[in-house]
N, C-alpha and C. Protein backbone atom coordinates (compact mmCIF):
# COMPACT_ATOMS: atom_id res chain seq x y z
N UNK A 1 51.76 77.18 6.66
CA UNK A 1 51.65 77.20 5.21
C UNK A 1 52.87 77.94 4.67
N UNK A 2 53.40 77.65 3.53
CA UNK A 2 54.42 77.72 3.01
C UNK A 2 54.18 78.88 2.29
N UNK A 3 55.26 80.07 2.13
CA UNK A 3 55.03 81.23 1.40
C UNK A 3 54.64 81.05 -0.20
N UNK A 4 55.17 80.26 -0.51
CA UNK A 4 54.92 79.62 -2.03
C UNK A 4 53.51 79.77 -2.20
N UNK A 5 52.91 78.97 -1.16
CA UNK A 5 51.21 78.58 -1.15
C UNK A 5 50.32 79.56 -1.08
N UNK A 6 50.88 80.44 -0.33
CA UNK A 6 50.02 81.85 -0.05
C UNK A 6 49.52 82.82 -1.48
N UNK A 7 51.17 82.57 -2.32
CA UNK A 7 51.38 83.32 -3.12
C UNK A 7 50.50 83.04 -4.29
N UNK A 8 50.05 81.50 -4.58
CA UNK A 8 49.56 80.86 -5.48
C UNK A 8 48.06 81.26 -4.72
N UNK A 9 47.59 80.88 -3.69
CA UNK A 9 46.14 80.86 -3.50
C UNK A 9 46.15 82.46 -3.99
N UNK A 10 46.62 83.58 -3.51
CA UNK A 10 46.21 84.87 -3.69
C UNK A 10 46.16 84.98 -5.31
N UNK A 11 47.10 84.06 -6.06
CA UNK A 11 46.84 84.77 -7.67
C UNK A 11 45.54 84.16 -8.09
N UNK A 12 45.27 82.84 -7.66
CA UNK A 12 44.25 81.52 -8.04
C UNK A 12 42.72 83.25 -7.77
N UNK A 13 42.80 83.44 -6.10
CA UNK A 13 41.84 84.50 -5.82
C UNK A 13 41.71 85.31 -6.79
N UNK A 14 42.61 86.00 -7.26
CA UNK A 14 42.29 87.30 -8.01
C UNK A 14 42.17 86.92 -9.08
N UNK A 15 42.47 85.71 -9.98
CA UNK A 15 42.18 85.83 -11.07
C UNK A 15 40.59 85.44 -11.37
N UNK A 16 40.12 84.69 -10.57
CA UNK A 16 38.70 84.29 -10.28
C UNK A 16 38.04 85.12 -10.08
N UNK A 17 38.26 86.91 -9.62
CA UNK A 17 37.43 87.48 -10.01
C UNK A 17 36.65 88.14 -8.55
N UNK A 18 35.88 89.00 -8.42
CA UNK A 18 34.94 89.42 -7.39
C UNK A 18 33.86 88.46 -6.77
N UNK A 19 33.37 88.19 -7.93
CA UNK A 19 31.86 87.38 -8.18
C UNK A 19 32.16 85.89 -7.92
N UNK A 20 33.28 85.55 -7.54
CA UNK A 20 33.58 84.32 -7.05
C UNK A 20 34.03 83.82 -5.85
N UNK A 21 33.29 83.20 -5.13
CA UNK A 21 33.19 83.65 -3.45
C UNK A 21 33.99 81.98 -2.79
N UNK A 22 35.34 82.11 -2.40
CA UNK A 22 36.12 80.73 -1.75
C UNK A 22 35.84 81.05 -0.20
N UNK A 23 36.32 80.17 0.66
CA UNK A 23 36.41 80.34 2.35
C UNK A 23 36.81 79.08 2.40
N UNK A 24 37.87 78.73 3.10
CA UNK A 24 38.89 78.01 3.70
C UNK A 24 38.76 77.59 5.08
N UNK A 25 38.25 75.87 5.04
CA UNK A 25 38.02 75.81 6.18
C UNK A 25 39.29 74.63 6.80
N UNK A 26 39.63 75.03 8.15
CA UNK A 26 40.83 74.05 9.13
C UNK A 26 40.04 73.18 9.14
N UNK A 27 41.29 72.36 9.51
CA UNK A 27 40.27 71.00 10.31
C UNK A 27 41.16 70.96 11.26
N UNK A 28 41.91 72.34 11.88
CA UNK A 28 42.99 71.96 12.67
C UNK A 28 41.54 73.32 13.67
N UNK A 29 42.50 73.63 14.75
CA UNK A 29 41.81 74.80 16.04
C UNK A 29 42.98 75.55 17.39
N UNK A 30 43.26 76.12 17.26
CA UNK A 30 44.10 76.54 18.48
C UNK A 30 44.91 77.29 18.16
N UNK A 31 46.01 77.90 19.10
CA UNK A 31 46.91 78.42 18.91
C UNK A 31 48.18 77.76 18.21
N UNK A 32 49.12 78.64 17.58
CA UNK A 32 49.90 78.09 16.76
C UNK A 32 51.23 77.24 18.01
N UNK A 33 51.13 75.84 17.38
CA UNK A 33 52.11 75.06 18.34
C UNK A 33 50.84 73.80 19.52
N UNK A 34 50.02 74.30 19.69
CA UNK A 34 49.02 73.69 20.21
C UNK A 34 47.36 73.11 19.45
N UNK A 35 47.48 72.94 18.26
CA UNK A 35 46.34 73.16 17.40
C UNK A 35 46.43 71.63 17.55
N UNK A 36 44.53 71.38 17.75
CA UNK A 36 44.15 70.24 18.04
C UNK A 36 42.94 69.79 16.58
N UNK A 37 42.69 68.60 16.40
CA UNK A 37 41.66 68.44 15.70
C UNK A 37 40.55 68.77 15.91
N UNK A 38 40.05 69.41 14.50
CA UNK A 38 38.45 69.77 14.74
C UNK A 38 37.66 68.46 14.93
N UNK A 39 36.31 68.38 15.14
CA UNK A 39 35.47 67.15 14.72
C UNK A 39 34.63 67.72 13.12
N UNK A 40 34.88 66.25 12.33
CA UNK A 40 34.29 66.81 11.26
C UNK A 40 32.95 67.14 11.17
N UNK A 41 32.37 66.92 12.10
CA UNK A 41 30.91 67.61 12.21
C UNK A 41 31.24 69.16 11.81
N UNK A 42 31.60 69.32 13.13
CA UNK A 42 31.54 71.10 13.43
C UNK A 42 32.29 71.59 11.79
N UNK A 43 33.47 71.08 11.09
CA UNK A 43 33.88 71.38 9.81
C UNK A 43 32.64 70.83 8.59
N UNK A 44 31.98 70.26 8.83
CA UNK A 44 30.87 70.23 7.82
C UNK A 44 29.71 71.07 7.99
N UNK A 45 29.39 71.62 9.00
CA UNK A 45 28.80 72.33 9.72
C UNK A 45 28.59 73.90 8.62
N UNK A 46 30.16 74.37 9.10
CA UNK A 46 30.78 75.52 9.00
C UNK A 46 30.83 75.59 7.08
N UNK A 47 31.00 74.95 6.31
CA UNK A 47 30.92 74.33 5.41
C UNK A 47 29.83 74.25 4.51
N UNK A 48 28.45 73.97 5.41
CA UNK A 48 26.90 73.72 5.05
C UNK A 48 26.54 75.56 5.38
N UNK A 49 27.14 76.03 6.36
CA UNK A 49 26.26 77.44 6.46
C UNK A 49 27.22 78.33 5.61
N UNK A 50 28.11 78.40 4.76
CA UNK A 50 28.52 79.37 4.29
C UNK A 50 28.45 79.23 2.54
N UNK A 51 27.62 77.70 2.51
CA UNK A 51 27.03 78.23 1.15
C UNK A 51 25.73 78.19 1.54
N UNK A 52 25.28 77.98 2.33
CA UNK A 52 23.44 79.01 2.22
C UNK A 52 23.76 79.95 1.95
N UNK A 53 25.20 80.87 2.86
CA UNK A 53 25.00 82.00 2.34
C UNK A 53 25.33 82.78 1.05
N UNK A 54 25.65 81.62 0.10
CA UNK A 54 26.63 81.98 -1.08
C UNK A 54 25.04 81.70 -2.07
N UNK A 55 24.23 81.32 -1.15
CA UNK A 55 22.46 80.76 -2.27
C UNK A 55 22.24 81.86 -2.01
N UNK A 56 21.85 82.67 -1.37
CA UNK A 56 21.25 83.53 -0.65
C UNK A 56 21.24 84.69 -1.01
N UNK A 57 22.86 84.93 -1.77
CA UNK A 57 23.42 86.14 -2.38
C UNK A 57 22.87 85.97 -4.01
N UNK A 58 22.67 85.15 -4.24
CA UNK A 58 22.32 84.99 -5.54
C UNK A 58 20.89 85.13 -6.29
């Protein structure tokens, strides 16, 4: 990811606030230089359990 990108997601983050909960999911896996595809299961998966937990908090 490009420094540009970093710079923009971190302002996009903070201006959104505490109470506003993102998580970023790959669809890549591995070490950098060797990163293989996820299966989109396991990325829908990961996806489905981290807003239960975003219901959950609420």
């Amino acid at each position: 990811m490009e420094g540009i990108a970093v710079v923009e997601r971190a302002k996009v983050a903070i201006s959104l606030g505490e109470s506003h909960f993102r998580e970023f999911k790959s669809s890549v896996d591995g070490c950098p230089g060797e990163k293989i595809k996820r299966a989109t299961k396991d990325i829908a998966t990961n996806i489905t359990n981290a807003c239960s937990v975003c219901e959950r908090r609420q």
